[in-house]
PDB file of N, CA and C in Angstrom:
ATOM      1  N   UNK A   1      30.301  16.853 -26.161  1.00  0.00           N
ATOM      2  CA  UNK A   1      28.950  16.631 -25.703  1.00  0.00           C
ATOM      3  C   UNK A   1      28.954  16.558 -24.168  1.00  0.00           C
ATOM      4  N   UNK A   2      27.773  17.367 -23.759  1.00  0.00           N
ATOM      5  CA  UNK A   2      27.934  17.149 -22.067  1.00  0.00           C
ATOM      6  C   UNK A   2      27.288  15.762 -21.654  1.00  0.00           C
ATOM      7  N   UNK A   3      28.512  15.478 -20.452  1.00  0.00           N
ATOM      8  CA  UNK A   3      27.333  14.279 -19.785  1.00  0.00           C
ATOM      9  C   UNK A   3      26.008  14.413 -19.152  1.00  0.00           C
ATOM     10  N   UNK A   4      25.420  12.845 -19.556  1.00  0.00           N
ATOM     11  CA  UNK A   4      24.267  13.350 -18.468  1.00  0.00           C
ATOM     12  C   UNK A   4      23.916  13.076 -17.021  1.00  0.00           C
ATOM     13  N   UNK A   5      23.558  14.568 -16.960  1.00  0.00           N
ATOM     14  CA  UNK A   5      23.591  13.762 -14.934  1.00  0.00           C
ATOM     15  C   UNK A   5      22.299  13.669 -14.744  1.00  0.00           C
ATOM     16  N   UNK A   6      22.228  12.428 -13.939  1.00  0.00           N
ATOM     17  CA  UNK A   6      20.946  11.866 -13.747  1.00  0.00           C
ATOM     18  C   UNK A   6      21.043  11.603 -12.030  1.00  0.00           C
ATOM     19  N   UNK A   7      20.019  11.649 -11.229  1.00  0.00           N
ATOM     20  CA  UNK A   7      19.385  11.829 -10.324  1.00  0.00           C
ATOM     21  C   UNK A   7      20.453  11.348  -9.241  1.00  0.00           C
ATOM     22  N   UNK A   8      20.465  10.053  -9.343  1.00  0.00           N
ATOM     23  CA  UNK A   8      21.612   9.151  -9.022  1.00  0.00           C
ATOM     24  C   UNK A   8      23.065   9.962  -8.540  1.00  0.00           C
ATOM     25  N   UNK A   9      23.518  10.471  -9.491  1.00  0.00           N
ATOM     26  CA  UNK A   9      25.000  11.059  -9.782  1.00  0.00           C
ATOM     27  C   UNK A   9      24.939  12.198  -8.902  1.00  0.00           C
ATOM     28  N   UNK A  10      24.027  13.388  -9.394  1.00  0.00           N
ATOM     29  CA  UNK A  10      23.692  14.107  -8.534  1.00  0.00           C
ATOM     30  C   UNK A  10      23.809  13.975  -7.023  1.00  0.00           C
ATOM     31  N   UNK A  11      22.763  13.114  -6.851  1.00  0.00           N
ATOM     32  CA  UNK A  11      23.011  12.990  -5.138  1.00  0.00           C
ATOM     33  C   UNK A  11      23.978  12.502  -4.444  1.00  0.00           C
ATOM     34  N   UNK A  12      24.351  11.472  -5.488  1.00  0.00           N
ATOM     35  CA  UNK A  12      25.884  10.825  -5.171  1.00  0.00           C
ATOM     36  C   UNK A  12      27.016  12.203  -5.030  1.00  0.00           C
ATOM     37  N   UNK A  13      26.834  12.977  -5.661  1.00  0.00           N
ATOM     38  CA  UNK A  13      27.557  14.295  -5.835  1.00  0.00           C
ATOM     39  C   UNK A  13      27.369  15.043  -4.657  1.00  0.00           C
ATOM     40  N   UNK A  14      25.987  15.769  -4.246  1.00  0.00           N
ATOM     41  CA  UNK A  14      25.493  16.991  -3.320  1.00  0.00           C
ATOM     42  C   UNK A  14      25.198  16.204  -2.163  1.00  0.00           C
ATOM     43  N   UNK A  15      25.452  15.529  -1.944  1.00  0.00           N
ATOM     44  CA  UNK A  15      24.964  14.491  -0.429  1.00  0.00           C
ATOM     45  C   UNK A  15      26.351  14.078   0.419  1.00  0.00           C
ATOM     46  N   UNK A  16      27.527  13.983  -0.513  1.00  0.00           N
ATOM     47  CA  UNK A  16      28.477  13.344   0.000  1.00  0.00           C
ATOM     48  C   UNK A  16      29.321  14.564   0.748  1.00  0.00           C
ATOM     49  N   UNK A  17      28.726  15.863   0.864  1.00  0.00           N
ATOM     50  CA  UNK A  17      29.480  17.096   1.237  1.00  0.00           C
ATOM     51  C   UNK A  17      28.284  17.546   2.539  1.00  0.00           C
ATOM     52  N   UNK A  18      27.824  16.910   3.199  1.00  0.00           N
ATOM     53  CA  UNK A  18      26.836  17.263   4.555  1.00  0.00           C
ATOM     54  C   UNK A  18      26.756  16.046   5.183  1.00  0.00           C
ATOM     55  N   UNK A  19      26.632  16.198   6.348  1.00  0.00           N
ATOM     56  CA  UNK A  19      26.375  15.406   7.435  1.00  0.00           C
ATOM     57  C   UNK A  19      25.298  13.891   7.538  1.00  0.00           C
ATOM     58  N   UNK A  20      24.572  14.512   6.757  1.00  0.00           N
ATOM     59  CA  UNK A  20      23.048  13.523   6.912  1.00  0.00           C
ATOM     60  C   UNK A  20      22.948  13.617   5.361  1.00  0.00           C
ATOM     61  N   UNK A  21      23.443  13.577   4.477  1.00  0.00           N
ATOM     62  CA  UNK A  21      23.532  13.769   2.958  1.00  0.00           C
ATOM     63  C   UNK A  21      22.909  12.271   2.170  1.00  0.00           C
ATOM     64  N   UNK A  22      23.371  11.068   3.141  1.00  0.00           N
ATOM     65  CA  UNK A  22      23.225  10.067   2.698  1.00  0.00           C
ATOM     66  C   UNK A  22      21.622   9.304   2.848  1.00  0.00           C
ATOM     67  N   UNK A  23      21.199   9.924   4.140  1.00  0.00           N
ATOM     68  CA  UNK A  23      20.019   9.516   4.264  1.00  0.00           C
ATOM     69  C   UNK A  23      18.643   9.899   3.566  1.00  0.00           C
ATOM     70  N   UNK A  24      18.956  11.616   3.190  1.00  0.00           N
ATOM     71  CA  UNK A  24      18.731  12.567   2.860  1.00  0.00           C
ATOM     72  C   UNK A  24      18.634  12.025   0.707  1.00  0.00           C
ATOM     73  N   UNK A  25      19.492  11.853   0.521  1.00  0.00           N
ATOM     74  CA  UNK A  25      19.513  10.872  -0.759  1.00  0.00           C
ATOM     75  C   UNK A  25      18.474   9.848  -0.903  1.00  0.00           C
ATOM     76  N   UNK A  26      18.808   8.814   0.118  1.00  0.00           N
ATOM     77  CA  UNK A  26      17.655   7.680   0.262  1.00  0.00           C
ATOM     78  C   UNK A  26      16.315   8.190   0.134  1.00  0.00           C
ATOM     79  N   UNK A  27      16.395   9.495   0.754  1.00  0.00           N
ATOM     80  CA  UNK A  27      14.625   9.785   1.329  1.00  0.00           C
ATOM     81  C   UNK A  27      14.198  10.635  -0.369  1.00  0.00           C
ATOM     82  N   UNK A  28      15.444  10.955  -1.343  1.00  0.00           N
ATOM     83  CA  UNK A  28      14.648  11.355  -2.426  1.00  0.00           C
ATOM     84  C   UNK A  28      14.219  10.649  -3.513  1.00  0.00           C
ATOM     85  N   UNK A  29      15.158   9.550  -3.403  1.00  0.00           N
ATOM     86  CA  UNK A  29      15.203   8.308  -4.581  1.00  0.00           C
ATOM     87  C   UNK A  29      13.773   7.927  -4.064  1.00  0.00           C
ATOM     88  N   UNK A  30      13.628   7.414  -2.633  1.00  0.00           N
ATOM     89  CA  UNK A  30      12.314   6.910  -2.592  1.00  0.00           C
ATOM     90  C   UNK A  30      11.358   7.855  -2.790  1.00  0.00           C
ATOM     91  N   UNK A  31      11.184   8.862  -2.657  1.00  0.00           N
ATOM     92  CA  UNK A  31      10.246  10.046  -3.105  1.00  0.00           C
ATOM     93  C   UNK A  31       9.634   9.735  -4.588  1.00  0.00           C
ATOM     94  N   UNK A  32      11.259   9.369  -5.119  1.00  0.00           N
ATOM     95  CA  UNK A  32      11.149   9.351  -6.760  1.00  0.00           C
ATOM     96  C   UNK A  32      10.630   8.337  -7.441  1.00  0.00           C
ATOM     97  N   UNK A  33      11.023   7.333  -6.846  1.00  0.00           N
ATOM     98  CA  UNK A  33      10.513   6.179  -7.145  1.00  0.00           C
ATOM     99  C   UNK A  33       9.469   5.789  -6.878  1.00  0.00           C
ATOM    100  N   UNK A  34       8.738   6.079  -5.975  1.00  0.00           N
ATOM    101  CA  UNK A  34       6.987   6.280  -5.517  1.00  0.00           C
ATOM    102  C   UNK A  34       6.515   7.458  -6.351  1.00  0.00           C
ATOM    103  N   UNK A  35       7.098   8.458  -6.997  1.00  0.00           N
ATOM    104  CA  UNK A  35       6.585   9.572  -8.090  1.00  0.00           C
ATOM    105  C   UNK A  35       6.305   8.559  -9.582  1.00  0.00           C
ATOM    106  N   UNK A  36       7.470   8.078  -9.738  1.00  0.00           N
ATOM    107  CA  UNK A  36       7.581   7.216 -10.920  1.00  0.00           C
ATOM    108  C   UNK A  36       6.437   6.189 -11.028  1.00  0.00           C
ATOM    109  N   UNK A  37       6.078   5.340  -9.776  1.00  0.00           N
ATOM    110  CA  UNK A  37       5.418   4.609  -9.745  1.00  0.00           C
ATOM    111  C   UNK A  37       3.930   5.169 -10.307  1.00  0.00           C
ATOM    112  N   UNK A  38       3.080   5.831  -9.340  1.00  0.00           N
ATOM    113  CA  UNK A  38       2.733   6.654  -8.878  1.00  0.00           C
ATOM    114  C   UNK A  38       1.650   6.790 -10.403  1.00  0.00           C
ATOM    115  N   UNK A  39       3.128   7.904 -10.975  1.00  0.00           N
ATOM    116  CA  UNK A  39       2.640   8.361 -12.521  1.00  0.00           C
ATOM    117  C   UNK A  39       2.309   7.300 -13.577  1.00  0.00           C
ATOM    118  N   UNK A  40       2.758   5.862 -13.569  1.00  0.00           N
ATOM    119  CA  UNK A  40       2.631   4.910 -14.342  1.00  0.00           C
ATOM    120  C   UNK A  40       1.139   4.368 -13.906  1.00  0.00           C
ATOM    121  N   UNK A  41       0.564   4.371 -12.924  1.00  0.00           N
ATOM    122  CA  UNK A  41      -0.676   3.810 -12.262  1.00  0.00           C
ATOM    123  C   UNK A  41      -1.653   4.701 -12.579  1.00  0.00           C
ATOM    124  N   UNK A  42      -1.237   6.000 -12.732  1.00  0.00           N
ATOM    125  CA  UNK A  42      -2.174   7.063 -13.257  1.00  0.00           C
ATOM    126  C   UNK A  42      -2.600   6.992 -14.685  1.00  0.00           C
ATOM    127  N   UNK A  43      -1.284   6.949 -15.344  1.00  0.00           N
ATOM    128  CA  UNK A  43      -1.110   6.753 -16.848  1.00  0.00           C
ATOM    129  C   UNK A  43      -2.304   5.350 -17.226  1.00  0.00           C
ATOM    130  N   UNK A  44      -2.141   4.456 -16.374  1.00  0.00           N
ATOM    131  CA  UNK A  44      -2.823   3.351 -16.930  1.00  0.00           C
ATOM    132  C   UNK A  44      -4.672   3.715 -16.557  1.00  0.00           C
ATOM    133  N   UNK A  45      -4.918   4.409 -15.568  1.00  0.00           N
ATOM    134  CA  UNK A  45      -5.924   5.257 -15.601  1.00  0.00           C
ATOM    135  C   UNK A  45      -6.895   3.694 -15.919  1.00  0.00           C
ATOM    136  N   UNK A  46      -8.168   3.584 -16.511  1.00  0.00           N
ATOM    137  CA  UNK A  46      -9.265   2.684 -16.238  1.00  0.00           C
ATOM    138  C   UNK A  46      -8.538   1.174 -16.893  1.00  0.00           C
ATOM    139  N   UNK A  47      -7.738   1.655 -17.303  1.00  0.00           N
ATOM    140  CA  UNK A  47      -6.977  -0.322 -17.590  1.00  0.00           C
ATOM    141  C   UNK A  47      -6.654  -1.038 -16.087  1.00  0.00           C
ATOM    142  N   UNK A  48      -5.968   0.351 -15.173  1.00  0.00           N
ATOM    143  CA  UNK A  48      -5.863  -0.239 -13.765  1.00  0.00           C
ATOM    144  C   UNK A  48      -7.164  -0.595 -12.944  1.00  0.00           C
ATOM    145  N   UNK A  49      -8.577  -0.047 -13.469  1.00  0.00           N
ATOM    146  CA  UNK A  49      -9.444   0.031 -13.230  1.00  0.00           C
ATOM    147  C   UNK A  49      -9.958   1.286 -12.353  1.00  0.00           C
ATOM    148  N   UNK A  50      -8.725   2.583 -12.397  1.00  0.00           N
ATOM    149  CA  UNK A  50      -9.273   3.776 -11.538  1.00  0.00           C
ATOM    150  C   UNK A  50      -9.879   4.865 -12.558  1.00  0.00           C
ATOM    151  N   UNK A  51     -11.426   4.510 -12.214  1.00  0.00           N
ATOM    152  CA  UNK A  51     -12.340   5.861 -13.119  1.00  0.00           C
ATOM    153  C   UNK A  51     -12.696   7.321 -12.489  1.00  0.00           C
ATOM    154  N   UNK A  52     -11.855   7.468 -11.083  1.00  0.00           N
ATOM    155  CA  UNK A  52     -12.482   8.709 -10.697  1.00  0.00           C
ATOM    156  C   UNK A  52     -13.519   8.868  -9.826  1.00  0.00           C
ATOM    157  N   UNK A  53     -14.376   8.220  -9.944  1.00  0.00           N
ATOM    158  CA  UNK A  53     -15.772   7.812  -8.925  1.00  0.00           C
ATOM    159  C   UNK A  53     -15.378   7.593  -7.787  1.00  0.00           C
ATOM    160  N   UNK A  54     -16.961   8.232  -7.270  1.00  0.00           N
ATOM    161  CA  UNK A  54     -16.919   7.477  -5.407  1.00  0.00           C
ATOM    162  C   UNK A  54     -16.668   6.073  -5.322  1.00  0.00           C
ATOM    163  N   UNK A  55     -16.158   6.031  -4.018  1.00  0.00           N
ATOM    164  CA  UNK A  55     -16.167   4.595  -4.050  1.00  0.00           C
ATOM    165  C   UNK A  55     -16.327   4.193  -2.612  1.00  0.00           C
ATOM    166  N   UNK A  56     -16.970   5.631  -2.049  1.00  0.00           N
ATOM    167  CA  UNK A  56     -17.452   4.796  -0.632  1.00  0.00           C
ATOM    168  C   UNK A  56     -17.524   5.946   0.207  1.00  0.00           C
ATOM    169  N   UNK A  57     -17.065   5.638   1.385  1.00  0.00           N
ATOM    170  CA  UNK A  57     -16.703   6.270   2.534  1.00  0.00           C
ATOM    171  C   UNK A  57     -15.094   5.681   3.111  1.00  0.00           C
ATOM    172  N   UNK A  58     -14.259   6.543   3.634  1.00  0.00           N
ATOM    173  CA  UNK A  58     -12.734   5.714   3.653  1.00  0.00           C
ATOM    174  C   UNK A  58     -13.199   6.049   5.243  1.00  0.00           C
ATOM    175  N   UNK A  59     -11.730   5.648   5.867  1.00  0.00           N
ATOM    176  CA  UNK A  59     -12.115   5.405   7.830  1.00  0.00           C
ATOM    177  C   UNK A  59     -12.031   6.623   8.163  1.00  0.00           C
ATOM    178  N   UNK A  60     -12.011   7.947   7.299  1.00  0.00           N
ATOM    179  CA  UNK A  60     -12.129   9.179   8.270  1.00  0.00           C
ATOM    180  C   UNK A  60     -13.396   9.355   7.868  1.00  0.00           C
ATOM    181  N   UNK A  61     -14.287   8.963   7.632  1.00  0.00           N
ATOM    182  CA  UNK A  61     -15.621   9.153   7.190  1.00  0.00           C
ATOM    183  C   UNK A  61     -15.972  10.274   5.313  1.00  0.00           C
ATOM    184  N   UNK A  62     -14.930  10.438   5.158  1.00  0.00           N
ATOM    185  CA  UNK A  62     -14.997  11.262   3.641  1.00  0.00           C
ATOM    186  C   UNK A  62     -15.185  10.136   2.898  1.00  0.00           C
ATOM    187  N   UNK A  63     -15.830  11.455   1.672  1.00  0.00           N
ATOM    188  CA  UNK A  63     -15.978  10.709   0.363  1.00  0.00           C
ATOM    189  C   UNK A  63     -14.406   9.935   0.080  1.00  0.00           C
ATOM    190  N   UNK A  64     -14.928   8.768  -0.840  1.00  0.00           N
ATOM    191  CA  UNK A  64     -13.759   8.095  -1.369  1.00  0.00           C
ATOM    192  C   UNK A  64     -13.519   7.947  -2.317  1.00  0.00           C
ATOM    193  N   UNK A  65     -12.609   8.480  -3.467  1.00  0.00           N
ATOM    194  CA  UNK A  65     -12.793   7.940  -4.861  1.00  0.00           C
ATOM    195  C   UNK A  65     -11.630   6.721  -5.013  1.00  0.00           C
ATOM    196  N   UNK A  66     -11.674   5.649  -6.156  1.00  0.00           N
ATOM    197  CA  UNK A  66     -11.682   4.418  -6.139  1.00  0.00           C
ATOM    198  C   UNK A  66      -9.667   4.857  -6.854  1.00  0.00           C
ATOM    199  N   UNK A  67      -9.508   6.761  -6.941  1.00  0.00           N
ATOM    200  CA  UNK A  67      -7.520   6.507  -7.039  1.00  0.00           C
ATOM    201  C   UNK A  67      -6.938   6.778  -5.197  1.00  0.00           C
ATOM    202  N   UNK A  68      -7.520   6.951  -4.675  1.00  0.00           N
ATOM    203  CA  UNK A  68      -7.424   7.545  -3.468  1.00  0.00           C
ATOM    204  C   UNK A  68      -6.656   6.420  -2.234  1.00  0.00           C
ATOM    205  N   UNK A  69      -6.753   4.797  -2.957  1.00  0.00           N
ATOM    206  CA  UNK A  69      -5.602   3.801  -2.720  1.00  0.00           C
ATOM    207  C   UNK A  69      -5.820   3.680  -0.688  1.00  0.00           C
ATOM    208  N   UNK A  70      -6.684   4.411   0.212  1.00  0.00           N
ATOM    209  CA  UNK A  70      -7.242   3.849   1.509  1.00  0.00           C
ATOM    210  C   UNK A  70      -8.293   2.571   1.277  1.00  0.00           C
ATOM    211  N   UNK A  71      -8.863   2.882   0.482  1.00  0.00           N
ATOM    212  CA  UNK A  71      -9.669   1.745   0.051  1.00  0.00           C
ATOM    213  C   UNK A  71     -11.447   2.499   1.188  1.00  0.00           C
ATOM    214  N   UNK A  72     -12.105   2.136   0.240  1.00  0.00           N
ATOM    215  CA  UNK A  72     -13.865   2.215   0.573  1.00  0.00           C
ATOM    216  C   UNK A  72     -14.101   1.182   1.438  1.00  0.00           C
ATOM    217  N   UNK A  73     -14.411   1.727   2.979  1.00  0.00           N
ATOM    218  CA  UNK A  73     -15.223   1.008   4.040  1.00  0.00           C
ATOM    219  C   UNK A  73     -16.521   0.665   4.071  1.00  0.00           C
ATOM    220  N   UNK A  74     -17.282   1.726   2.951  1.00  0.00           N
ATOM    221  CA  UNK A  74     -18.755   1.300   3.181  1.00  0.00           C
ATOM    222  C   UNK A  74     -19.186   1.301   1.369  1.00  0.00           C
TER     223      UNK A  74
END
């Protein structure tokens, strides 16, 4: 049976053979882990209380809807 390589291993693997490999790692885990997050907050959809709707005006003056996480100024 093959092992499984998981994200972790990988980078631990392709990172340790370049220069900046390590930082470069850091910057995907956190990518990933704000993806992960991210998708779970979506998933929970109106339990989190995000329905999609306006929800204002944000500080560049655009519409705002209430997943859009700047938060409604007006």
């Amino acid at each position: 049976m093959d092992e499984r390589v998981t994200l972790r291993s990988h980078l631990d693997q392709s990172t340790s053979q370049t220069p900046h490999g390590a930082a470069v790692g850091e910057v995907i885990e956190a990518i990933a882990a704000a993806a992960v997050d991210l998708a779970a907050l979506i998933a929970d959809g109106p339990l989190a209380g995000i329905t999609g709707r306006n929800g204002g005006t944000n500080p560049d003056g655009e519409s705002a809807k209430d997943i859009d996480g700047r938060g409604p100024t007006t």
